[in-house]
N, C-alpha and C. Protein backbone atom coordinates (compact mmCIF):
# COMPACT_ATOMS: atom_id res chain seq x y z
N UNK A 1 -59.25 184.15 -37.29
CA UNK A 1 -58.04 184.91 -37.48
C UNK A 1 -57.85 185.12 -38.98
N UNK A 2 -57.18 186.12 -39.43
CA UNK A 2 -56.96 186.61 -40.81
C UNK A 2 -55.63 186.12 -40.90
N UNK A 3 -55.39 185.50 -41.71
CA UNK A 3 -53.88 185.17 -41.87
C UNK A 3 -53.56 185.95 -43.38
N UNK A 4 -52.01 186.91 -43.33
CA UNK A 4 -51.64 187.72 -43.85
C UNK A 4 -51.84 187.43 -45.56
N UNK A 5 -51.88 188.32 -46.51
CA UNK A 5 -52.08 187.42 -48.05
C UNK A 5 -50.37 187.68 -48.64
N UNK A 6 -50.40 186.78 -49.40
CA UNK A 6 -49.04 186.50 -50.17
C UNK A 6 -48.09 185.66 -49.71
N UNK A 7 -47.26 185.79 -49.82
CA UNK A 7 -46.17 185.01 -49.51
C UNK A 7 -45.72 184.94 -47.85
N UNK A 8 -45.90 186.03 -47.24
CA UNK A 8 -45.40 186.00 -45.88
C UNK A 8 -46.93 185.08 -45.02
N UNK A 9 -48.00 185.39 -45.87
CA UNK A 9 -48.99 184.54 -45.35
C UNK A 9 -48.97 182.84 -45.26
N UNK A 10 -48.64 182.92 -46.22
CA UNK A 10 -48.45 181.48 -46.98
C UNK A 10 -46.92 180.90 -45.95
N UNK A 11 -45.69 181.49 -45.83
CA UNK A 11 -44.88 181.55 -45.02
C UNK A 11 -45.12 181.11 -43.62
N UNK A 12 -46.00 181.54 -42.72
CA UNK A 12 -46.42 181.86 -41.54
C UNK A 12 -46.85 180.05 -41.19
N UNK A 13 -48.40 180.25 -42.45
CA UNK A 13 -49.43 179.10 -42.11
C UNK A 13 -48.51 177.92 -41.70
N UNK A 14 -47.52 177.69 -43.25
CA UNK A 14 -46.41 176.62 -43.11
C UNK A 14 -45.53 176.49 -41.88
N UNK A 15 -45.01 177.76 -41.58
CA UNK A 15 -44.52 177.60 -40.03
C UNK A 15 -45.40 176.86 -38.76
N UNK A 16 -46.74 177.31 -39.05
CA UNK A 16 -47.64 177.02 -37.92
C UNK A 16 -48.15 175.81 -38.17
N UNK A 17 -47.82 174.87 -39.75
CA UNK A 17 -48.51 173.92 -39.79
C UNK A 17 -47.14 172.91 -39.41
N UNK A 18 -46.38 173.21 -39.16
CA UNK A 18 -45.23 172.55 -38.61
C UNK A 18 -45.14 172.45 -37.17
N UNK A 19 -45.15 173.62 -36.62
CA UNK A 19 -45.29 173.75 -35.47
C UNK A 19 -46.13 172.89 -34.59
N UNK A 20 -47.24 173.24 -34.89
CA UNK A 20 -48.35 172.22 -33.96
C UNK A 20 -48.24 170.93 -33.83
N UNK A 21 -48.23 170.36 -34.87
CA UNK A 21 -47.69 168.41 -34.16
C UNK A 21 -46.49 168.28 -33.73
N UNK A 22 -45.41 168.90 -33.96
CA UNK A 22 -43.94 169.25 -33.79
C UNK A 22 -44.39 169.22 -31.98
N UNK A 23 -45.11 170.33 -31.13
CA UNK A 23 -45.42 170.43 -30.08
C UNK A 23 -46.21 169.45 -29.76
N UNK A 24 -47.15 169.19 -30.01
CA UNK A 24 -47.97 167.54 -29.60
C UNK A 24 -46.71 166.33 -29.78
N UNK A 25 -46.07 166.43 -30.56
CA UNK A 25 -45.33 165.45 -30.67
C UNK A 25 -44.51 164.83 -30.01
N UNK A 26 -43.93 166.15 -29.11
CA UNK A 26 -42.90 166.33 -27.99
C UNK A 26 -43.54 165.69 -26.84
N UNK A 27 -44.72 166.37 -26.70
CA UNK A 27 -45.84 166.12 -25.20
C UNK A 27 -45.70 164.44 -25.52
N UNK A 28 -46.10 163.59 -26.57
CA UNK A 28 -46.99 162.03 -26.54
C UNK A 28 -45.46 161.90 -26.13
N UNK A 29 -44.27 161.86 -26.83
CA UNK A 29 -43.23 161.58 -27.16
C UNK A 29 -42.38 161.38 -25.44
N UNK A 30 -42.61 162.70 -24.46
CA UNK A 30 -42.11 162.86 -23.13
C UNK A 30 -43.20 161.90 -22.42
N UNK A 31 -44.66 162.02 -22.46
CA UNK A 31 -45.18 161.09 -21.71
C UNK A 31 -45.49 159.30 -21.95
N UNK A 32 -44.46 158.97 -23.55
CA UNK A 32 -44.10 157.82 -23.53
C UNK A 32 -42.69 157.44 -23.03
N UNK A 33 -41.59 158.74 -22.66
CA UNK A 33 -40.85 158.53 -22.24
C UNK A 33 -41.53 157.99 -20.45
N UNK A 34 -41.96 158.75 -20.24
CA UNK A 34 -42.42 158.68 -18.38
C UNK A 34 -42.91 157.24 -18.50
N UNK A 35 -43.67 156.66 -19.22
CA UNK A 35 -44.46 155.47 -18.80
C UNK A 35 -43.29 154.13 -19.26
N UNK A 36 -42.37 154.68 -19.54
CA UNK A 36 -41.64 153.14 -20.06
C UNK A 36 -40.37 153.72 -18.95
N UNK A 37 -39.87 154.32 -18.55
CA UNK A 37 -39.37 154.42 -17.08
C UNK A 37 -37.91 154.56 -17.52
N UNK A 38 -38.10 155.61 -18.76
CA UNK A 38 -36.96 156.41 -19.27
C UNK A 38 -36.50 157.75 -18.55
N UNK A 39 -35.62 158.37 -18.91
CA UNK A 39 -35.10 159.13 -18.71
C UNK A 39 -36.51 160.64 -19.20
N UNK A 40 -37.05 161.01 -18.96
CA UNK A 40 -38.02 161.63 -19.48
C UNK A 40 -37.54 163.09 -19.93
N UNK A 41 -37.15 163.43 -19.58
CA UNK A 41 -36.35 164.84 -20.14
C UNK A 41 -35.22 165.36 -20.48
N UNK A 42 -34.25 163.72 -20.89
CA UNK A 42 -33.66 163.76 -22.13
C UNK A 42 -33.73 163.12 -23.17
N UNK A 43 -33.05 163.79 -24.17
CA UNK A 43 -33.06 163.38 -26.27
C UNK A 43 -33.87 164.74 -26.43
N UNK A 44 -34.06 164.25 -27.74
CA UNK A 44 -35.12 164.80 -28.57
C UNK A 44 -36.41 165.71 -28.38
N UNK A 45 -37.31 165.14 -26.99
CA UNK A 45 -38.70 165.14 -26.87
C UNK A 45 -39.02 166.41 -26.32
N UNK A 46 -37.98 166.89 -25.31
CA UNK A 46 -37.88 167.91 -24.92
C UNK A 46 -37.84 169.10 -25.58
N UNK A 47 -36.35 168.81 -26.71
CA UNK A 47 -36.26 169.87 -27.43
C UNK A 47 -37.26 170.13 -28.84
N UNK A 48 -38.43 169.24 -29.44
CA UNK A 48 -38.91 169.35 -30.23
C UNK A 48 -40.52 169.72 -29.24
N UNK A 49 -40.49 169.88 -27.89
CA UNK A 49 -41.85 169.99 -27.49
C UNK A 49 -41.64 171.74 -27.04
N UNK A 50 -40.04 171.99 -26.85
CA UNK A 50 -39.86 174.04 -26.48
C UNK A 50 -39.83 174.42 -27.73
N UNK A 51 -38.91 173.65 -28.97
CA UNK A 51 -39.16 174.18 -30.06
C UNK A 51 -40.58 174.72 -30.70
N UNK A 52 -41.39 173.69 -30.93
CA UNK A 52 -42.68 173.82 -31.06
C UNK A 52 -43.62 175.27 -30.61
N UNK A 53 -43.51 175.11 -29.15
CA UNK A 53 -44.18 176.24 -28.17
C UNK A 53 -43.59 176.98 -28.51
N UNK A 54 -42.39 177.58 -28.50
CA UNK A 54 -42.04 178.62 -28.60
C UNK A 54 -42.08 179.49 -30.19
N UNK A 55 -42.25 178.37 -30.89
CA UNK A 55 -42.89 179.09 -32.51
C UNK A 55 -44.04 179.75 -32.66
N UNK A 56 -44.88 178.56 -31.93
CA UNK A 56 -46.77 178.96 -31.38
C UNK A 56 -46.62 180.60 -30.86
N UNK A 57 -45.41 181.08 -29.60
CA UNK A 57 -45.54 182.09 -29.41
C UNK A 57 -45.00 183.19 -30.13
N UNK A 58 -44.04 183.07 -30.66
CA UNK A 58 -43.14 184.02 -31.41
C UNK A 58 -44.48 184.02 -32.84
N UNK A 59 -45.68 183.12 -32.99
CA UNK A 59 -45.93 183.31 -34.24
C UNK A 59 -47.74 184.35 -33.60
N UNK A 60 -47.50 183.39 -32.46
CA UNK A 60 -48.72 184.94 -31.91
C UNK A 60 -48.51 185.93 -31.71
N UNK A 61 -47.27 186.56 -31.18
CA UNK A 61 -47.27 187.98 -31.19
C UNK A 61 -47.10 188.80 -32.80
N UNK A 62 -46.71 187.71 -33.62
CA UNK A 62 -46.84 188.50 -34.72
C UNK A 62 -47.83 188.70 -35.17
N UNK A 63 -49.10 187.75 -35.13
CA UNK A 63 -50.42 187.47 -35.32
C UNK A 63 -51.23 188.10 -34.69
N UNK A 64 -50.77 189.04 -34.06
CA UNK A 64 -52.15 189.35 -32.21
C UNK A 64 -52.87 190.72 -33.28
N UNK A 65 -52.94 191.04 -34.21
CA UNK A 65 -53.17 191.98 -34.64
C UNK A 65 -54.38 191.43 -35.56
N UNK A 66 -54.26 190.46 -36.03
CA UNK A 66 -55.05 190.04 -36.81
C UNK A 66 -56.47 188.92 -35.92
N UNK A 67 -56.32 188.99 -34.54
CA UNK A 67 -57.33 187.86 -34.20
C UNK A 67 -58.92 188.27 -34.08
N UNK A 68 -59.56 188.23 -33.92
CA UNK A 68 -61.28 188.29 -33.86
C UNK A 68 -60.89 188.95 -32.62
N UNK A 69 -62.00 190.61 -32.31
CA UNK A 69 -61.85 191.04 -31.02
C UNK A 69 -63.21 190.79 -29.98
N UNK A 70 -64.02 189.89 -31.12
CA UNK A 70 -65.23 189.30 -29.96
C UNK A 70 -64.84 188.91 -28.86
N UNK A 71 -65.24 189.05 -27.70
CA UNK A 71 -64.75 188.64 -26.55
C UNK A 71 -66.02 188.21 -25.79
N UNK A 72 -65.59 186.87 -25.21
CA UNK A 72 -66.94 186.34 -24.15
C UNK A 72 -66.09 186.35 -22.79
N UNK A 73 -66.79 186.00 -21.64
CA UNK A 73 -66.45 186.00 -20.56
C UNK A 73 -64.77 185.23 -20.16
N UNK A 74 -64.50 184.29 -21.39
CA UNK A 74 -63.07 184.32 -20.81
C UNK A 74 -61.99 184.78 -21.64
N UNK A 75 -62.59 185.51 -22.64
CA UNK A 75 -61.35 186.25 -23.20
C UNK A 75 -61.60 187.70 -23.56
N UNK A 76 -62.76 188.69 -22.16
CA UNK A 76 -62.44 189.49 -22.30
C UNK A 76 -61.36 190.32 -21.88
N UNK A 77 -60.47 190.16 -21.35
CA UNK A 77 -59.65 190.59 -20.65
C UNK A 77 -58.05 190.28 -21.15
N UNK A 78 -58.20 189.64 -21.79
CA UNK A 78 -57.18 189.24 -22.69
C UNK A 78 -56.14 190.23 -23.78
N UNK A 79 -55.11 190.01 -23.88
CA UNK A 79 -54.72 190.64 -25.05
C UNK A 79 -55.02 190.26 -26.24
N UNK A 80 -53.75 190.52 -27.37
CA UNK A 80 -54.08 190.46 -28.53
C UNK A 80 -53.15 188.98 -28.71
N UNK A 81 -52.42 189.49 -28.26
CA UNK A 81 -51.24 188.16 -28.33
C UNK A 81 -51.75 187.37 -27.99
N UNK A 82 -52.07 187.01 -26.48
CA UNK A 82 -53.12 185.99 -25.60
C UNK A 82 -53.92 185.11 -26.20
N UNK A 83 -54.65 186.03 -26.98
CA UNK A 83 -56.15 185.31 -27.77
C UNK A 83 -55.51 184.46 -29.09
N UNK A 84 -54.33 185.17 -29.61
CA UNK A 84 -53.55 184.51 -30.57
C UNK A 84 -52.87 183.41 -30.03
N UNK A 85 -52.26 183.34 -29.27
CA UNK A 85 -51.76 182.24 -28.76
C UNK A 85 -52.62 180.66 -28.39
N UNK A 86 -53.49 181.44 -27.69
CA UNK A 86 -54.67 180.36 -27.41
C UNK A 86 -55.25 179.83 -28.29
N UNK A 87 -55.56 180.77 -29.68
CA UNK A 87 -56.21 180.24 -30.68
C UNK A 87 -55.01 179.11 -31.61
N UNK A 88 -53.82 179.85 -31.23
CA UNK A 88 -52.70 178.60 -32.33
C UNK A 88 -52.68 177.49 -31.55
N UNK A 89 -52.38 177.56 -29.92
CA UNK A 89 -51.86 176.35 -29.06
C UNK A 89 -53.25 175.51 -28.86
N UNK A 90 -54.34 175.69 -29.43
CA UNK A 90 -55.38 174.75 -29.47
C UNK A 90 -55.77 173.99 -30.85
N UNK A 91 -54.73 174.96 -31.96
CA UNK A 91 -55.31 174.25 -33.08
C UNK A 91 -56.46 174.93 -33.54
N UNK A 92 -57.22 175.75 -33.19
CA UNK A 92 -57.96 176.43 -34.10
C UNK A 92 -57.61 177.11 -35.39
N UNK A 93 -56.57 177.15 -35.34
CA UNK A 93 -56.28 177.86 -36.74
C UNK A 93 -55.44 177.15 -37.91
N UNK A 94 -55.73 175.78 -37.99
CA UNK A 94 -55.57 174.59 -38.50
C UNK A 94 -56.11 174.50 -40.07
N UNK A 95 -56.69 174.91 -39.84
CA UNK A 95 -58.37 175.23 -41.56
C UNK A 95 -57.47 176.27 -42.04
N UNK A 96 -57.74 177.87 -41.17
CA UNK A 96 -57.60 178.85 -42.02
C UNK A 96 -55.86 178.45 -42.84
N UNK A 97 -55.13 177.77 -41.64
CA UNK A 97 -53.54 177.93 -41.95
C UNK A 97 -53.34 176.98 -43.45
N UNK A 98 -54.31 175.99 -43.02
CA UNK A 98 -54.01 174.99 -44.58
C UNK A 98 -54.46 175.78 -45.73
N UNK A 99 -55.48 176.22 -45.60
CA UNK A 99 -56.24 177.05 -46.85
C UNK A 99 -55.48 178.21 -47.25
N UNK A 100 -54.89 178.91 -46.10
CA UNK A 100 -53.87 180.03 -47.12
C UNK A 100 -53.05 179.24 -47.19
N UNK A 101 -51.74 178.15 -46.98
CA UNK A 101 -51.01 177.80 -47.33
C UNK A 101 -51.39 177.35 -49.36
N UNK A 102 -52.62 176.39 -49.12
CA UNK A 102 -52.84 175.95 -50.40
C UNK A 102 -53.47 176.84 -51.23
N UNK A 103 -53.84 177.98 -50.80
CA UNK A 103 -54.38 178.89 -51.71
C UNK A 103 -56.03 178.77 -51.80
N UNK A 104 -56.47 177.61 -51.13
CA UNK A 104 -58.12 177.86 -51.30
C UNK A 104 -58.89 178.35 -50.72
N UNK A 105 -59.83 178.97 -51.14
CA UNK A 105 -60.60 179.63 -50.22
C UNK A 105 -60.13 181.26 -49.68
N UNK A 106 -60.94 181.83 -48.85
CA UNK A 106 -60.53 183.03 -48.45
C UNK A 106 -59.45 182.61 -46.79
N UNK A 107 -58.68 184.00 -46.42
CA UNK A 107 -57.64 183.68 -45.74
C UNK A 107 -57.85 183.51 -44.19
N UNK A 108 -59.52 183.41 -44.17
CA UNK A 108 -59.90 183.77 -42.51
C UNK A 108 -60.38 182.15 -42.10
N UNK A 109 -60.15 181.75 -41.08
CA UNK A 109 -60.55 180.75 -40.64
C UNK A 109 -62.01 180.26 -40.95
N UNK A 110 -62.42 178.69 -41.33
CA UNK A 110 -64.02 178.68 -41.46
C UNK A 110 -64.58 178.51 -40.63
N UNK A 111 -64.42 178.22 -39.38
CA UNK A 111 -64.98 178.01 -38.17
C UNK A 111 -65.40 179.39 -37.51
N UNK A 112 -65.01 180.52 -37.92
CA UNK A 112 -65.95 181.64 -37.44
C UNK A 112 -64.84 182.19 -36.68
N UNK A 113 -64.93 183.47 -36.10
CA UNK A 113 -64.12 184.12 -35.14
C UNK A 113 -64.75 183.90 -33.62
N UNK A 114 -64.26 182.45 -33.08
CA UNK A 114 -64.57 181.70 -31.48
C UNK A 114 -64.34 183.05 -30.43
């Protein structure tokens, strides 16, 4: 993925580098609620695991423009958004997001367009 240059780039990555453990965080956070025989879907865990996701998506549709349009058998059929989404909610775009945040390197992911 190309992540945007300047400031709104740099903007974004930081959003998305928040985002992602923010959402993992929620998930460990609800399924340590379930195993200690809490209340599992209330406090916190809930609302920091929709918060999360729902950044991932609001930050792919802004992103769906910029993703790799290689397509293999399971993402030909896909949108733009789709492939963006999948690529943030897995963490693939972890490298490129730190590197434009910090400025090193060029703004495209190093792992290649998956």
């Amino acid at each position: 993925m190309t992540w945007p240059d300047g400031v709104l780039g740099r903007a974004l990555a930081a959003v998305y580098l928040i985002a992602f453990p923010v959402t993992y965080a929620g998930v460990v956070w609800i399924l340590i609620r379930q195993r200690t025989a809490d209340e599992p879907m209330g406090g916190v865990a809930p609302i920091l695991f929709v918060a999360g996701g729902l950044t991932i998506v609001a930050l792919s549709i802004v992103l769906r423009r910029r993703v790799p349009e290689r397509a293999n058998r399971l993402t030909k059929n896909m949108t733009g958004d789709a492939r963006a989404y999948h690529r943030l909610a897995l963490g693939l775009e972890l490298r490129g997001a730190w590197r434009t945040l910090t400025g090193r390197g060029a703004s495209t992911s190093s792992r290649g367009s998956n």
